[in-house]
N, C-alpha and C. Protein backbone atom coordinates (compact mmCIF):
# COMPACT_ATOMS: atom_id res chain seq x y z
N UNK A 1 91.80 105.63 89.77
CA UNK A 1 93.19 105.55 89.42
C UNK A 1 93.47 104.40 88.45
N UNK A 2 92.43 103.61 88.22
CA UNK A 2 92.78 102.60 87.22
C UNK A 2 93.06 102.90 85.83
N UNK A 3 92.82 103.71 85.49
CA UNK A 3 92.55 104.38 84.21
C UNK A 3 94.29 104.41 83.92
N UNK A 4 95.01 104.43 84.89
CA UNK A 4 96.37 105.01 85.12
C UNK A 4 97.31 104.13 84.27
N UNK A 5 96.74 102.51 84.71
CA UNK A 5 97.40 101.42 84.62
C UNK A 5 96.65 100.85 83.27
N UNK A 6 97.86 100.31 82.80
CA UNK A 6 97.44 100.13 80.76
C UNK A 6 97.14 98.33 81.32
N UNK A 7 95.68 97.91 80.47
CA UNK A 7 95.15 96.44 80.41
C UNK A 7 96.15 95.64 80.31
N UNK A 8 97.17 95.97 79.79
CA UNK A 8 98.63 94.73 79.40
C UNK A 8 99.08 94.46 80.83
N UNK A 9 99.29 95.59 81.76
CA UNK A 9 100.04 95.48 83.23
C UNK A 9 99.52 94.60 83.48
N UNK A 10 97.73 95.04 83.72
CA UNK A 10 97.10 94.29 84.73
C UNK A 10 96.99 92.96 84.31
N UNK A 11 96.95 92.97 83.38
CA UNK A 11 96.72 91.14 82.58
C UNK A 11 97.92 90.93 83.17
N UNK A 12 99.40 91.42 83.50
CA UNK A 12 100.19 91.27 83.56
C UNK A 12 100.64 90.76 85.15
N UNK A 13 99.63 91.35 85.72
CA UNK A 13 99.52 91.00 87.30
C UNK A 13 98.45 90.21 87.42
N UNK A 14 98.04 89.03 87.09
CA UNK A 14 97.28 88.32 87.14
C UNK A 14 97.10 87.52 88.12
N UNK A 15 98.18 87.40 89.15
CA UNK A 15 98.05 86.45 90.06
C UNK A 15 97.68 87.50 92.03
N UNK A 16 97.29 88.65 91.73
CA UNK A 16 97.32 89.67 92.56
C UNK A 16 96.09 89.20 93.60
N UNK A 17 97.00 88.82 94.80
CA UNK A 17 95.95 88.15 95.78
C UNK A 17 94.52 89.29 96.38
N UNK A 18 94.91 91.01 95.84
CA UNK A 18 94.38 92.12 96.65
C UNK A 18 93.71 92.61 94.84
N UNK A 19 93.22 91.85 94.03
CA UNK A 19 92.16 92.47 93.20
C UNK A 19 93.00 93.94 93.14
N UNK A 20 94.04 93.85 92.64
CA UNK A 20 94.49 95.58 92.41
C UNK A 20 94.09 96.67 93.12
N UNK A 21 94.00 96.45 94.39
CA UNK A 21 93.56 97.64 95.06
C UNK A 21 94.21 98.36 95.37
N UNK A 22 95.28 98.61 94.95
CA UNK A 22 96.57 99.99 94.71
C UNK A 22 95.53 100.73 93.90
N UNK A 23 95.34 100.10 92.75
CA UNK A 23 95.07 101.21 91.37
C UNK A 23 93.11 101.28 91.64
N UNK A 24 93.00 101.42 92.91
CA UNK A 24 91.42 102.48 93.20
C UNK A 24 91.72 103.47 93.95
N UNK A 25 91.04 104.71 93.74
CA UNK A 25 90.70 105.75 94.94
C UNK A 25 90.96 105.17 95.87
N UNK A 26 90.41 104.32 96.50
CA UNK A 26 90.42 104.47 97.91
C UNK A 26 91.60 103.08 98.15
N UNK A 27 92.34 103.15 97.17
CA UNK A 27 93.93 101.87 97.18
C UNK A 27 94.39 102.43 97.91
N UNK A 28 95.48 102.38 98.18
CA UNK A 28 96.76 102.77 98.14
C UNK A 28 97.97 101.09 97.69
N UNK A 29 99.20 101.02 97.06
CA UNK A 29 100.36 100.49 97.21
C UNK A 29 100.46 100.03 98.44
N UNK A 30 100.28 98.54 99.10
CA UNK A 30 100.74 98.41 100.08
C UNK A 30 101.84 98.14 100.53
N UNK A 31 103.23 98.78 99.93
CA UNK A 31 104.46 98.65 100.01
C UNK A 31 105.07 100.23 99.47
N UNK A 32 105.75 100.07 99.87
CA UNK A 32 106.35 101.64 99.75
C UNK A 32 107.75 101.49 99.17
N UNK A 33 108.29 101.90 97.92
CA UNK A 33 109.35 101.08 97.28
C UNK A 33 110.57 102.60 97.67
N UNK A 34 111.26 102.01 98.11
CA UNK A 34 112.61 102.41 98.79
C UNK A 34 113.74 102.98 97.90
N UNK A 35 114.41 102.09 96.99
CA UNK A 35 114.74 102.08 95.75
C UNK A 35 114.71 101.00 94.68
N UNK A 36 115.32 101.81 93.50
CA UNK A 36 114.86 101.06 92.21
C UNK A 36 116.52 101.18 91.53
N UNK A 37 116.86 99.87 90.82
CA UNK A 37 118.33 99.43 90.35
C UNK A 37 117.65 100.15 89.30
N UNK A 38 118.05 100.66 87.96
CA UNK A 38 117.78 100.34 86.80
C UNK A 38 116.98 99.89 85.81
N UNK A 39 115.62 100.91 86.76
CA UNK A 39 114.35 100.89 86.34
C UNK A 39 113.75 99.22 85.92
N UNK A 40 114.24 98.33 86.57
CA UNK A 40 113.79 96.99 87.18
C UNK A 40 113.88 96.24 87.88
N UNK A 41 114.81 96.52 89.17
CA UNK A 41 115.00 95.88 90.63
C UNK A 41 114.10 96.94 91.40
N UNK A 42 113.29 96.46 92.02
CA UNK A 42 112.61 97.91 92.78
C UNK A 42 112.37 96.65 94.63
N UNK A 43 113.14 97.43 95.31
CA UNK A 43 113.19 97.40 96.43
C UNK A 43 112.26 98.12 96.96
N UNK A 44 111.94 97.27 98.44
CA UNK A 44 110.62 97.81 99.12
C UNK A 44 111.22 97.85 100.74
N UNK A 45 110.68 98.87 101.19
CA UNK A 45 110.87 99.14 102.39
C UNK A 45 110.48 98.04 103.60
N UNK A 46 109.71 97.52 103.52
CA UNK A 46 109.47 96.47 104.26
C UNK A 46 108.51 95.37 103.66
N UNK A 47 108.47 93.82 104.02
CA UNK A 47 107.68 92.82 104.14
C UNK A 47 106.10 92.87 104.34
N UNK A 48 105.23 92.94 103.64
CA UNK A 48 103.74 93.15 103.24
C UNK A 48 103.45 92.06 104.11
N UNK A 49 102.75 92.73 105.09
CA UNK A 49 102.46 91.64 106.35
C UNK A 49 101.35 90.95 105.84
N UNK A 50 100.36 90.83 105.20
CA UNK A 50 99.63 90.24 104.82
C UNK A 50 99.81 88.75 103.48
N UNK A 51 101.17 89.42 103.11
CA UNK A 51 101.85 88.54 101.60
C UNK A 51 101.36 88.96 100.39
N UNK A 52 102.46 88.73 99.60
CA UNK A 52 101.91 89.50 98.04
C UNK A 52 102.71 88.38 97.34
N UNK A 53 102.01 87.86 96.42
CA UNK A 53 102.99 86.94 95.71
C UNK A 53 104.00 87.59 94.39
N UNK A 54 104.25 88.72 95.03
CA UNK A 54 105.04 89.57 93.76
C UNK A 54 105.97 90.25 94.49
N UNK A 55 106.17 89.70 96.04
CA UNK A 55 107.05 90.27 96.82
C UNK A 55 107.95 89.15 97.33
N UNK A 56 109.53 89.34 97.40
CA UNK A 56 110.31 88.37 97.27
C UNK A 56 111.45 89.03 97.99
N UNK A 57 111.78 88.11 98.83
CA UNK A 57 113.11 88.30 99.89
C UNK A 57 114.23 88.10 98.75
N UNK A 58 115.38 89.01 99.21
CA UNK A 58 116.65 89.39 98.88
C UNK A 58 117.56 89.72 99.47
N UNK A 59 117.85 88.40 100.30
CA UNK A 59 119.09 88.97 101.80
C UNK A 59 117.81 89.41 102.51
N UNK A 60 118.09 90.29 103.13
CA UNK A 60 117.62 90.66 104.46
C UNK A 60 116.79 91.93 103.62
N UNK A 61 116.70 92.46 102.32
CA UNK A 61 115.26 93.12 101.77
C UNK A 61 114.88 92.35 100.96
N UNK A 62 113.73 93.10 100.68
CA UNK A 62 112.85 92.79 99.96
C UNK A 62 112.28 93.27 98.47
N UNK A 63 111.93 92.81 97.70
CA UNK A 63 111.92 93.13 96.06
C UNK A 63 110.53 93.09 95.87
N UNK A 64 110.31 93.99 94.99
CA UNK A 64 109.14 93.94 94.24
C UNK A 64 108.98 93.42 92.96
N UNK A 65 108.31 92.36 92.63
CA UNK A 65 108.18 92.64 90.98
C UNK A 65 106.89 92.54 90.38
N UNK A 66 106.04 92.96 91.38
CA UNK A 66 104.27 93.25 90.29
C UNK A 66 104.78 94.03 89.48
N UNK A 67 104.09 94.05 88.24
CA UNK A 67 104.18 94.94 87.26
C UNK A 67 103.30 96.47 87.22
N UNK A 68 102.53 96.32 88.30
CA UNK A 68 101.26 97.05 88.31
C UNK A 68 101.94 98.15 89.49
N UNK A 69 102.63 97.52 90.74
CA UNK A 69 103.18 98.26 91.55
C UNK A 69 104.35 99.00 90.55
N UNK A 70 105.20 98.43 89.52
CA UNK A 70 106.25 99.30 89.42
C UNK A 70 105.71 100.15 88.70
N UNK A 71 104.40 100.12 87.40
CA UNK A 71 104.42 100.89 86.32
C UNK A 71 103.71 102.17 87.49
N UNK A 72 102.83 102.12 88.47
CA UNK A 72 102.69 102.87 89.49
C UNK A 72 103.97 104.43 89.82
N UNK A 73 104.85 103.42 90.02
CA UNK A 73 106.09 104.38 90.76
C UNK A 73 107.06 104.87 89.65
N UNK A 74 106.93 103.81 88.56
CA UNK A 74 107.81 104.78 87.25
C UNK A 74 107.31 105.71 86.81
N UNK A 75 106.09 105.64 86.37
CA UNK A 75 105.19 106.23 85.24
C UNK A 75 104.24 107.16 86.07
N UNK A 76 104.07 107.28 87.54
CA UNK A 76 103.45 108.11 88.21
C UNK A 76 103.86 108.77 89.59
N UNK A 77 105.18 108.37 90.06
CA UNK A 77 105.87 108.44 90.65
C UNK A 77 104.72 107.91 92.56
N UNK A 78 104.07 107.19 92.33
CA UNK A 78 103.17 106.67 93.40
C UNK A 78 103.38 105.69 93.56
């Protein structure tokens, strides 16, 4: 599935404590995004028990902003 995600993202997610393991076969997204403002607030269903430093409290949810998770759910709907 890497093939999916363009070298700019990933350079773009550079600080990704999980080596991009969304974007392998055997990944998955470990967040499941709930909704999205305006194709750049992307809300997540719950708190990544492990921590993601691209996941960020907002009130009582939670936000996404890897670049690698959103181009995922825009551009592939995953």
């Amino acid at each position: 599935m890497s093939t999916l995600i363009s070298q700019k993202t990933l350079d773009a997610a550079s600080n990704c404590k999980h080596n991009h393991i969304c974007t392998t076969n055997e990944g998955k997204p470990f967040c499941t995004i709930e909704s999205v403002v305006g194709n750049t607030v992307f809300f997540t269903g719950t708190r990544h028990t492990p921590g993601c430093v691209y996941q960020c409290s907002f009130g009582s949810a939670y936000m996404c902003t890897c670049p690698v998770r959103q181009e995922l759910f825009v551009k592939h709907g995953i």
